[in-house]
C-alpha atoms as a PDB file:
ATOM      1  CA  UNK A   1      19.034 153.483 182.968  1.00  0.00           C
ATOM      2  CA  UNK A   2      22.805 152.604 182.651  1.00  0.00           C
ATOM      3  CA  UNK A   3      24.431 153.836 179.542  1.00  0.00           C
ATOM      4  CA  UNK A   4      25.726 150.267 177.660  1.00  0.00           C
ATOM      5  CA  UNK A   5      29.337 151.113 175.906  1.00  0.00           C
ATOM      6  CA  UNK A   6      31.533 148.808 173.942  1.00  0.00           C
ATOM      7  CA  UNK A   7      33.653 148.715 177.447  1.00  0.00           C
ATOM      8  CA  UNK A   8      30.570 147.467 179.163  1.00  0.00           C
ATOM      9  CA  UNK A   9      29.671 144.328 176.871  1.00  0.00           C
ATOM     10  CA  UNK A  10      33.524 143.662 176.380  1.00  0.00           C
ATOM     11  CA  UNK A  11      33.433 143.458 180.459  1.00  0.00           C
ATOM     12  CA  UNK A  12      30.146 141.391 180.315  1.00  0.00           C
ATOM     13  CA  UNK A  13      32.009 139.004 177.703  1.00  0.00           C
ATOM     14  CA  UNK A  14      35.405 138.677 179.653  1.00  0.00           C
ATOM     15  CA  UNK A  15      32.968 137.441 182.882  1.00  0.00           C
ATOM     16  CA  UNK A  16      30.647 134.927 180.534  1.00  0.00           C
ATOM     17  CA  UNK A  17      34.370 133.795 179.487  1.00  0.00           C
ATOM     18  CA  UNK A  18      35.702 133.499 183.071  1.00  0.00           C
ATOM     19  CA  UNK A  19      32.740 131.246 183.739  1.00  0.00           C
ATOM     20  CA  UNK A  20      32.782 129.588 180.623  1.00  0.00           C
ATOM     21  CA  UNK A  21      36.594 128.398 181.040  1.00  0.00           C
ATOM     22  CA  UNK A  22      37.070 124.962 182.968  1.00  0.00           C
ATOM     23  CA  UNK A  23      37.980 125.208 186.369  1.00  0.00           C
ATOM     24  CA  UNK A  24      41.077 125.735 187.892  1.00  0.00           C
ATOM     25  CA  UNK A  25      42.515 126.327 183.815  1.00  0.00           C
ATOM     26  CA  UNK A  26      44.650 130.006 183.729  1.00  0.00           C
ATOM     27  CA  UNK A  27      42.918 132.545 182.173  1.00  0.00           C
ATOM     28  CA  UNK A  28      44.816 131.994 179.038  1.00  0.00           C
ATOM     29  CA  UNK A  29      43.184 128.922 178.435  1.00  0.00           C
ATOM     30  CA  UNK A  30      40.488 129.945 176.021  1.00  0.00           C
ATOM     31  CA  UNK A  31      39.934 126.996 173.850  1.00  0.00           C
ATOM     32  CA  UNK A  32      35.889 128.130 174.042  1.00  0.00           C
ATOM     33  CA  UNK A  33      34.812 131.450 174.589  1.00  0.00           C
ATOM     34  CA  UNK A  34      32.328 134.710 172.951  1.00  0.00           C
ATOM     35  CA  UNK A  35      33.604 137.668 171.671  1.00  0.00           C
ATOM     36  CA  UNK A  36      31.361 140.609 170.695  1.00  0.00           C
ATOM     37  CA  UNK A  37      31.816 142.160 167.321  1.00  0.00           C
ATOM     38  CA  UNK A  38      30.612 144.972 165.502  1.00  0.00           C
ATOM     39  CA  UNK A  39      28.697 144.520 161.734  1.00  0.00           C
ATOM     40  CA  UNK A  40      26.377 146.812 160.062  1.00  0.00           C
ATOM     41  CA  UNK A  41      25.478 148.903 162.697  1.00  0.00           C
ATOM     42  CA  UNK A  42      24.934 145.924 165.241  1.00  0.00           C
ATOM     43  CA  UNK A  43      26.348 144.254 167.543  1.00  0.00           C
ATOM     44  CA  UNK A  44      26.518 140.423 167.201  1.00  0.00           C
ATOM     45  CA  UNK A  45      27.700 137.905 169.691  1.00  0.00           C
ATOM     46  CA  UNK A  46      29.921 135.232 168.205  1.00  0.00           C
ATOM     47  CA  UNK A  47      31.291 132.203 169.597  1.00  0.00           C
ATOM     48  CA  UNK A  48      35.133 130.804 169.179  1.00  0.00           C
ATOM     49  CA  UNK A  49      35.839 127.505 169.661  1.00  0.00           C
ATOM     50  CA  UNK A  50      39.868 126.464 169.169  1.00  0.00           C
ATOM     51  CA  UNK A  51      40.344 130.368 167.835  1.00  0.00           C
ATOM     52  CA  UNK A  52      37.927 130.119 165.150  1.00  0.00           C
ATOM     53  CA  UNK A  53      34.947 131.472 164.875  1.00  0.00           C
ATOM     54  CA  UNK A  54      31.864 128.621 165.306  1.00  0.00           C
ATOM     55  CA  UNK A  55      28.544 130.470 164.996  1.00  0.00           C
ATOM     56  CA  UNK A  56      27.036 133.884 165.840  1.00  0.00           C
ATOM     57  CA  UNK A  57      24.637 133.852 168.853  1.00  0.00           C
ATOM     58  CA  UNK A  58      22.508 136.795 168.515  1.00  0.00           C
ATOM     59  CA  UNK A  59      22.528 140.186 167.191  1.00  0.00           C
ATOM     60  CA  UNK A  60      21.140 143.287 168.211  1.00  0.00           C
ATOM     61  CA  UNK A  61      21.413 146.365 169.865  1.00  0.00           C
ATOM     62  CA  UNK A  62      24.298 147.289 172.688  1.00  0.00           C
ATOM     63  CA  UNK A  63      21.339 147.095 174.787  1.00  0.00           C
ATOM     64  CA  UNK A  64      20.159 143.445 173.699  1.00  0.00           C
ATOM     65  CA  UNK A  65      23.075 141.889 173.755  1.00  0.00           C
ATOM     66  CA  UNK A  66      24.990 143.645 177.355  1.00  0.00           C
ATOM     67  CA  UNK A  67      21.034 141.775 178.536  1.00  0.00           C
ATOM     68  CA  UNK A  68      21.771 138.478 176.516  1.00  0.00           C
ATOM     69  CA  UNK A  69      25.202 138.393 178.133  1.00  0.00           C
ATOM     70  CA  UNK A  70      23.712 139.285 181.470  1.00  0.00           C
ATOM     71  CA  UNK A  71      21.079 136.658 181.066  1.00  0.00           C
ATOM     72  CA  UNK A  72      24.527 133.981 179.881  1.00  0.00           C
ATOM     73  CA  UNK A  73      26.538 134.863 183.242  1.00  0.00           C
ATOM     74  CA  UNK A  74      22.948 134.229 185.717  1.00  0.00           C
ATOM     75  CA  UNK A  75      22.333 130.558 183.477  1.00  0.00           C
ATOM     76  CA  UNK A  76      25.803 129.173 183.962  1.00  0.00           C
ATOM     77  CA  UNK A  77      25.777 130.528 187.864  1.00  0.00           C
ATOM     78  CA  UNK A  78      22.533 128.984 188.031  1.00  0.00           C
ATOM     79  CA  UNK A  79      23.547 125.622 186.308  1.00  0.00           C
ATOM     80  CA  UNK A  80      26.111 125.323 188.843  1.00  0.00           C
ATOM     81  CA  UNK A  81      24.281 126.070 192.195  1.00  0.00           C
ATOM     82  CA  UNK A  82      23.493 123.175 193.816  1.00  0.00           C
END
């Protein structure tokens, strides 16, 4: 089983982001975009909008959420298949 470290879901984030931003925008357009952060002993997935912070998307484990963002990256390729 692959060891999940904060580099790992910080690398899962930056490609949800990458697919998330509009195309053909420079990747310093990031007017929407998640961010994991680090509360209580969890790890919880928030969402920025504009720079501020618009709701948190799930918490859990490094685990959960390196799967949540996993599961993120396959929706939006899927979305876009045709």
């Amino acid at each position: 089983m692959e060891r999940i470290t904060k580099d790992t879901l910080n690398q899962r984030a930056q490609n949800v982001n990458r697919r998330l931003r509009p195309e053909g925008a420079p990747a310093s357009v990031r007017e929407h975009h998640v961010y994991p952060e680090y509360r209580n002993g969890h790890v919880a997935l928030d969402e920025y909008r504009d720079g501020a912070c618009v709701r948190t998307i799930t918490v859990g484990t490094k685990r959960e959420v390196a799967d949540f963002l996993h599961a993120m990256m396959v929706g939006i390729d899927l979305s876009r298949s045709k």
